[in-house]
Each structure stands twice: as C-alpha cells, then as structure tokens.
C-alpha atoms as a PDB file:
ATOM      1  CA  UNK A   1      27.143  40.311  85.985  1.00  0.00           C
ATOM      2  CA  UNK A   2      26.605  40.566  82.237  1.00  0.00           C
ATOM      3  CA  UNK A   3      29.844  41.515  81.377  1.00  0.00           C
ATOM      4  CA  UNK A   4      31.431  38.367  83.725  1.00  0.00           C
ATOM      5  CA  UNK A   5      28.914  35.911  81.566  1.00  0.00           C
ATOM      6  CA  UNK A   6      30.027  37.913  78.115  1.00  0.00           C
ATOM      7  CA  UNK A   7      33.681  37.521  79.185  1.00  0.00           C
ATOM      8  CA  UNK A   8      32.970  33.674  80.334  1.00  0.00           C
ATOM      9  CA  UNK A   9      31.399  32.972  76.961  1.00  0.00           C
ATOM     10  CA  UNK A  10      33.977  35.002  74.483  1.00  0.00           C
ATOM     11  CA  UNK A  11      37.132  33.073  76.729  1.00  0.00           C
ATOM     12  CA  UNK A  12      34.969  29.842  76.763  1.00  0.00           C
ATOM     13  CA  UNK A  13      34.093  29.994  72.641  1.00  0.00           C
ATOM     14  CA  UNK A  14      37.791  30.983  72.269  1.00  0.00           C
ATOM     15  CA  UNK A  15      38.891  27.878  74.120  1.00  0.00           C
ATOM     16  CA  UNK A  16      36.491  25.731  72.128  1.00  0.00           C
ATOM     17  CA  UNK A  17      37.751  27.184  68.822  1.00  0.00           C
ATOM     18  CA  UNK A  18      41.447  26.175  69.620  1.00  0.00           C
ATOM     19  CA  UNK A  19      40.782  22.848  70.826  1.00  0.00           C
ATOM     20  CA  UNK A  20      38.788  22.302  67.465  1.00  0.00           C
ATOM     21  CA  UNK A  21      42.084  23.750  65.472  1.00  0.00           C
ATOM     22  CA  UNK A  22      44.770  23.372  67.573  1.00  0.00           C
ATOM     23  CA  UNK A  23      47.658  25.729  66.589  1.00  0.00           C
ATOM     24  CA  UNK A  24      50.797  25.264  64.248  1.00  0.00           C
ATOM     25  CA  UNK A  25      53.563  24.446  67.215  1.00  0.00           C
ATOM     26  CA  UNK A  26      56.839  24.241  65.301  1.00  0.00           C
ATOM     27  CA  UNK A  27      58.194  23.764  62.129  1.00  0.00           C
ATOM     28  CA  UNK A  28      57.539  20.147  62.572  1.00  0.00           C
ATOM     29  CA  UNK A  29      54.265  20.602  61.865  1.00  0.00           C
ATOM     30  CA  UNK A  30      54.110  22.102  58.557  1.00  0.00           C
ATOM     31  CA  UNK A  31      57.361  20.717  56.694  1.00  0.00           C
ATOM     32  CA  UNK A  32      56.227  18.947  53.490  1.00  0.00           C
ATOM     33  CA  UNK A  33      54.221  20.305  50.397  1.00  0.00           C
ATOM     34  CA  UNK A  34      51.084  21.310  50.338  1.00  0.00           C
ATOM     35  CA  UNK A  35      48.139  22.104  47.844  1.00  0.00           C
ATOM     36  CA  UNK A  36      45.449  25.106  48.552  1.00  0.00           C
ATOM     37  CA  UNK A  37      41.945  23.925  48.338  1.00  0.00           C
ATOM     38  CA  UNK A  38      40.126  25.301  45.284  1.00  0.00           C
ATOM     39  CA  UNK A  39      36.898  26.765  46.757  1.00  0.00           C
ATOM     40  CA  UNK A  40      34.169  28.385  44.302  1.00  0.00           C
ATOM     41  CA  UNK A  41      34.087  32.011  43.991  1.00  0.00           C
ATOM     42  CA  UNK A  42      31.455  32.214  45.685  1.00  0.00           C
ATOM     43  CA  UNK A  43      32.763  30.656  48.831  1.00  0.00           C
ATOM     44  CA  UNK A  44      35.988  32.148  48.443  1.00  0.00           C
ATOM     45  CA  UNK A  45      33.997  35.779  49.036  1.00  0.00           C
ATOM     46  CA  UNK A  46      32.347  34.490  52.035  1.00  0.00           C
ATOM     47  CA  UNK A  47      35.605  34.095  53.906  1.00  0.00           C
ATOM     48  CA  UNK A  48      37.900  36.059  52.252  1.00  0.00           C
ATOM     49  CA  UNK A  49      37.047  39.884  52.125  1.00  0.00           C
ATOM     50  CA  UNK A  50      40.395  40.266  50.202  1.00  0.00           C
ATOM     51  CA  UNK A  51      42.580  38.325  47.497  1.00  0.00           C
ATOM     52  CA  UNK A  52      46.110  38.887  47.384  1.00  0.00           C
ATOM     53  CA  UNK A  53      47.219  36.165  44.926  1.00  0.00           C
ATOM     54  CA  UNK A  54      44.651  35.830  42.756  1.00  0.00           C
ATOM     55  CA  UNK A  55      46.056  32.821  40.927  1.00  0.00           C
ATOM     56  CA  UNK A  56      43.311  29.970  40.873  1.00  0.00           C
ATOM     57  CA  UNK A  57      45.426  26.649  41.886  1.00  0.00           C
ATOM     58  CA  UNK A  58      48.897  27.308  44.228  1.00  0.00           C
ATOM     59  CA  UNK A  59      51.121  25.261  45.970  1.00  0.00           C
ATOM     60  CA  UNK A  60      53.877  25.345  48.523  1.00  0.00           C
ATOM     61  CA  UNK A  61      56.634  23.220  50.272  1.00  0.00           C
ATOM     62  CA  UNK A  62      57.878  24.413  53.892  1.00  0.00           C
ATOM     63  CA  UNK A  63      61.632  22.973  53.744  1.00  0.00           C
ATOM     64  CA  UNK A  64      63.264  21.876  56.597  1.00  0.00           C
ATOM     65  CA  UNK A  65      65.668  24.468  56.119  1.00  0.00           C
ATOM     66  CA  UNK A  66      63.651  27.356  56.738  1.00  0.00           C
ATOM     67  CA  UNK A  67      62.682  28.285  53.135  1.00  0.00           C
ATOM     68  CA  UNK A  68      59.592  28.046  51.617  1.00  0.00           C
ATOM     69  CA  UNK A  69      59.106  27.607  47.764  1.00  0.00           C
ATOM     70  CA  UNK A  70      55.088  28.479  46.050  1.00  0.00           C
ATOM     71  CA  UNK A  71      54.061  27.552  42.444  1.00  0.00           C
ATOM     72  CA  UNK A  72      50.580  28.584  41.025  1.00  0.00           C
ATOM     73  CA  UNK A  73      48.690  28.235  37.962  1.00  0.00           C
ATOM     74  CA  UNK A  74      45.655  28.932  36.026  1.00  0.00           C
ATOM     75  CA  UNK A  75      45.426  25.303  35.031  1.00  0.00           C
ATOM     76  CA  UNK A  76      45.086  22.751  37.776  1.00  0.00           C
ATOM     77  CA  UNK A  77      47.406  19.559  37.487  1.00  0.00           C
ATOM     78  CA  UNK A  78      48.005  16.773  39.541  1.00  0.00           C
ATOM     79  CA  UNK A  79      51.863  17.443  42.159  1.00  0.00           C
ATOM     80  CA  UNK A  80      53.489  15.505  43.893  1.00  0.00           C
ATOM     81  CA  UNK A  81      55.473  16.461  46.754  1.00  0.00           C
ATOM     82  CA  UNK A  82      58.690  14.750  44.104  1.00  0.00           C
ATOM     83  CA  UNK A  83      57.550  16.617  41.683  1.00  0.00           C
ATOM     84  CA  UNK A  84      56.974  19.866  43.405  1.00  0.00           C
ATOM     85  CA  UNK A  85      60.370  19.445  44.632  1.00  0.00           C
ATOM     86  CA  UNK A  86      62.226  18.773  41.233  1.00  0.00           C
ATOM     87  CA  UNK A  87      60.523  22.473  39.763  1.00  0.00           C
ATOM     88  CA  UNK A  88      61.846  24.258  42.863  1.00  0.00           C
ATOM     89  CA  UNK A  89      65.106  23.115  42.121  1.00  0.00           C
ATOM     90  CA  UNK A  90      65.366  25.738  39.406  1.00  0.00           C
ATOM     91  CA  UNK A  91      64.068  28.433  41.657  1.00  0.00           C
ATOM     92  CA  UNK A  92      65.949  30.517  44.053  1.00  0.00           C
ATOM     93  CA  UNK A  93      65.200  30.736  47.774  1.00  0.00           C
ATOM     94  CA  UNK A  94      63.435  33.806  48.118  1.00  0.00           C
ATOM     95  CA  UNK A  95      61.072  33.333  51.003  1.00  0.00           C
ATOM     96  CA  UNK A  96      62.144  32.025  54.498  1.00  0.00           C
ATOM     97  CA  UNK A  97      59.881  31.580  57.168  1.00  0.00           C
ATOM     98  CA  UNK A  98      59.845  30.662  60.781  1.00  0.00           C
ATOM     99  CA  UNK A  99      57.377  29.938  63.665  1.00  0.00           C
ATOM    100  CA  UNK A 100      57.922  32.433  66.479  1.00  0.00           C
ATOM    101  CA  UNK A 101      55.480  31.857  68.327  1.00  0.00           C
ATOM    102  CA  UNK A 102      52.925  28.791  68.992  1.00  0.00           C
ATOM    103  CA  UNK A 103      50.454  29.723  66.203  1.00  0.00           C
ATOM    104  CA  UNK A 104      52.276  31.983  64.288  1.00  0.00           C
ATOM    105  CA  UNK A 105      53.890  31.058  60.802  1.00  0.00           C
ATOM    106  CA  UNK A 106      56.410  34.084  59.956  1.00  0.00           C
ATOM    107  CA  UNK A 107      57.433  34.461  56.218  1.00  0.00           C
ATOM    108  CA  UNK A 108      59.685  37.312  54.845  1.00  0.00           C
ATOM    109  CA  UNK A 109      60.404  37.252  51.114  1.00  0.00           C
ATOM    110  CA  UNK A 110      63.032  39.525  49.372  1.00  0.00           C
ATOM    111  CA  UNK A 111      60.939  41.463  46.773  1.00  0.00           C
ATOM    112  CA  UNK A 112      63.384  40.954  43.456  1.00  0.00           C
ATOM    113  CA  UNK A 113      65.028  43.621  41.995  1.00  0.00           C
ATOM    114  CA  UNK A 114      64.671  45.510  45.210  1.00  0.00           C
ATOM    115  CA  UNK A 115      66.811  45.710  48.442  1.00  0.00           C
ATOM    116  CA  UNK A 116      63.369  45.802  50.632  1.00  0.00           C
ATOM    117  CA  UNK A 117      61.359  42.395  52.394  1.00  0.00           C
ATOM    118  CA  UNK A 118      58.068  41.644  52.889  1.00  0.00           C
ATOM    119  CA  UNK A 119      57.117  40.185  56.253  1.00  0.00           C
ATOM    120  CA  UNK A 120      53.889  38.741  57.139  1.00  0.00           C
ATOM    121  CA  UNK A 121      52.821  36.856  60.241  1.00  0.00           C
ATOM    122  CA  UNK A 122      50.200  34.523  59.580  1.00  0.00           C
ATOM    123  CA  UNK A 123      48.200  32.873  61.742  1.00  0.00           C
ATOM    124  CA  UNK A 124      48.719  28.606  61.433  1.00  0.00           C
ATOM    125  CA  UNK A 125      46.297  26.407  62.530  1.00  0.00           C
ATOM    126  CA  UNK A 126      45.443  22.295  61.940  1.00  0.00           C
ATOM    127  CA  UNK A 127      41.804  21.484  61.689  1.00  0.00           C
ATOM    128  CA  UNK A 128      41.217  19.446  64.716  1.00  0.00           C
ATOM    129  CA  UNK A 129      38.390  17.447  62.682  1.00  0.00           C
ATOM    130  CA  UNK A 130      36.866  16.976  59.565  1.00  0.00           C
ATOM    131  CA  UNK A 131      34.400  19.147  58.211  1.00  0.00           C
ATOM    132  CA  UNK A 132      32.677  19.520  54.838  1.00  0.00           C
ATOM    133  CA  UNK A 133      32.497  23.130  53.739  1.00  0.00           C
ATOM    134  CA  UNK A 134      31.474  23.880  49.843  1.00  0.00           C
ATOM    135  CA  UNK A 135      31.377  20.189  48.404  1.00  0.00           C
ATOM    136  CA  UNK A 136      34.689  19.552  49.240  1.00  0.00           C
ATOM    137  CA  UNK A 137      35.777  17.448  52.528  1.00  0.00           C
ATOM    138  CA  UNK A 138      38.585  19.136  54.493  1.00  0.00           C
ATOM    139  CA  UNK A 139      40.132  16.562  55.980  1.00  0.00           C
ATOM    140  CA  UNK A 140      41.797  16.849  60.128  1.00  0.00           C
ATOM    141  CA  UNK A 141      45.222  18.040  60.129  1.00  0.00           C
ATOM    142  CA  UNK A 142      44.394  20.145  56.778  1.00  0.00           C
ATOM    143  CA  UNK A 143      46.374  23.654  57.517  1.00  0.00           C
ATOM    144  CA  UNK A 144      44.879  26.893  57.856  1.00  0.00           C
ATOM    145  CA  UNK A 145      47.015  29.848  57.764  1.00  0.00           C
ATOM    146  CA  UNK A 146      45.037  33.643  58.051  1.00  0.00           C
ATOM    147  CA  UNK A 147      45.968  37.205  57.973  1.00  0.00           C
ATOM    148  CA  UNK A 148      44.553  39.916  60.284  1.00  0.00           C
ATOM    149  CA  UNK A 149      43.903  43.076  59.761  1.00  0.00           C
ATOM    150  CA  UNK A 150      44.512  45.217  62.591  1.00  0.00           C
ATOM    151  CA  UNK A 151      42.315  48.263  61.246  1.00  0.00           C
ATOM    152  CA  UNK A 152      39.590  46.074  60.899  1.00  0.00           C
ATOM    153  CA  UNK A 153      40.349  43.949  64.200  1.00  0.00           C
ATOM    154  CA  UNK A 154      39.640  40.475  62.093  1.00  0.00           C
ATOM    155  CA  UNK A 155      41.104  38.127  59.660  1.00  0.00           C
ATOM    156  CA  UNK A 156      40.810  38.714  56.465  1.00  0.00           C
ATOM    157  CA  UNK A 157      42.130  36.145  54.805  1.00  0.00           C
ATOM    158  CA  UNK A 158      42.307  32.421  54.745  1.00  0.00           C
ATOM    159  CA  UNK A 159      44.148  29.891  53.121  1.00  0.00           C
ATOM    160  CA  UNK A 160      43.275  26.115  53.284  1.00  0.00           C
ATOM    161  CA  UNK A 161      45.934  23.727  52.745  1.00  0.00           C
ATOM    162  CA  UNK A 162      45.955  19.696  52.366  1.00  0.00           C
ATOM    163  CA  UNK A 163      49.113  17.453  52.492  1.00  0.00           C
ATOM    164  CA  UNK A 164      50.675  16.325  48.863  1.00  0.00           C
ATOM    165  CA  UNK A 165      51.784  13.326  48.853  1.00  0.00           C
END
C-alpha cells in the first residue's frame, strides 16, 4: 500500500510539475533571441552544482533554420533581437539544433579546428507562471533548458532564458 501511495504521489507531483512548465513542443516555440537571467552567485550554486560556461551575461538566437548562434560577455549591455542578429552575421554557423522529442532541445556544435561534435540534449521547458526567485521576476513563457546527469540521476544544470525583443 505504501509503495501504490509513493508511486501516486511521485506520478501525481510529476504531473503537477509539467502542467506548471509545460514542455518546449517544436521549434516554434523557441525561435527568436533570448537573454540568460543573471542570478547572484549565490543562487546560481543553489541550482547549479556545475558551470560549464562560466561567462557572466550570454545570449542566444534559435533561427528558423535550425542553427543557433550564442554571444557572452563579462560586461552586460543592453541587445536587441536586431542587434543580436547584425553580430551573428559575422559568425559562422557552428551549432544546429533540433527538437526530437516533446521536451527535448538537441544541439550539436562542430568543435573548431577539429573533425569531432558535441551533442547535448537538453531538457526545454516554458514556465507556466510567474514566479519571483532571487529579486528578479521570471516572467511565464521564460525558457528553461537543463542538463542531466545520468551518474548522478538529476539535473545539474539550468539555464533561464527571457525573450529579447
């Protein structure tokens, strides 16, 4: 009996949890550019036990042609999705991703001066409703993209995104 109420309550708090953040569905859903909310230090520990790209202030634009195109910097300035657009220009497509699944964001990026890829599946999800979470206000329909770790059996890393206009 206590396993049926444990297994009730895991598929019921798993159903709640994806009706709060409904997942990523198609490319549809992500095209545009997009700027990764700054959290403090502090916060970013809490939720991130690892930090792959260290740089303090990124952004990205998902094209409508399957490539995706990421700037950061160490000094924060004001994009536009225009302007975001006009610096990628220069750059060459490097990363393409696709959504294979409902959920899933795939991106595999040519590593340069190297005939090898990287491939990650991340998992894509739109907050379902606004929350505030370390001062700042993340909005509904802000994206949140993870990566699990399979040794560990949890994500380990989260990335919040908000629309650029």
């Amino acid at each position: 009996m206590k396993k049926t109420i444990l297994l009730f309550t895991c598929v019921f708090y798993s159903s709640s949890i994806l009706a709060l953040n409904p997942p990523v569905e198609d490319i549809n859903d992500v095209i545009g550019c997009w700027e990764r909310v700054d959290f403090s230090k502090a916060a970013q520990k809490k939720i991130n036990e690892i930090e792959p790209w260290p740089i303090r202030y990124q952004w990205y634009c998902f094209e409508p042609d399957g490539y995706l195109y990421t700037y950061g910097s160490t000094k924060y300035t004001t994009q536009t999705s225009e302007s975001l657009r006009d610096l990628f220009k220069a750059l060459t497509k490097d990363i393409k991703y696709t959504i294979p699944h409902k959920g899933i964001i795939r991106t595999d990026q040519n590593i340069p001066n190297s005939t090898s890829k990287q491939s990650l599946a991340w998992g894509a999800n739109s907050m379902g409703d606004t929350v505030l979470f370390n001062g700042k206000t993340l909005s509904k329909g802000t994206l949140i993209m993870s990566l699990y770790s399979k040794e560990k059996q949890k994500n380990i890393y989260y990335r919040y995104l908000v629309r650029v206009k």
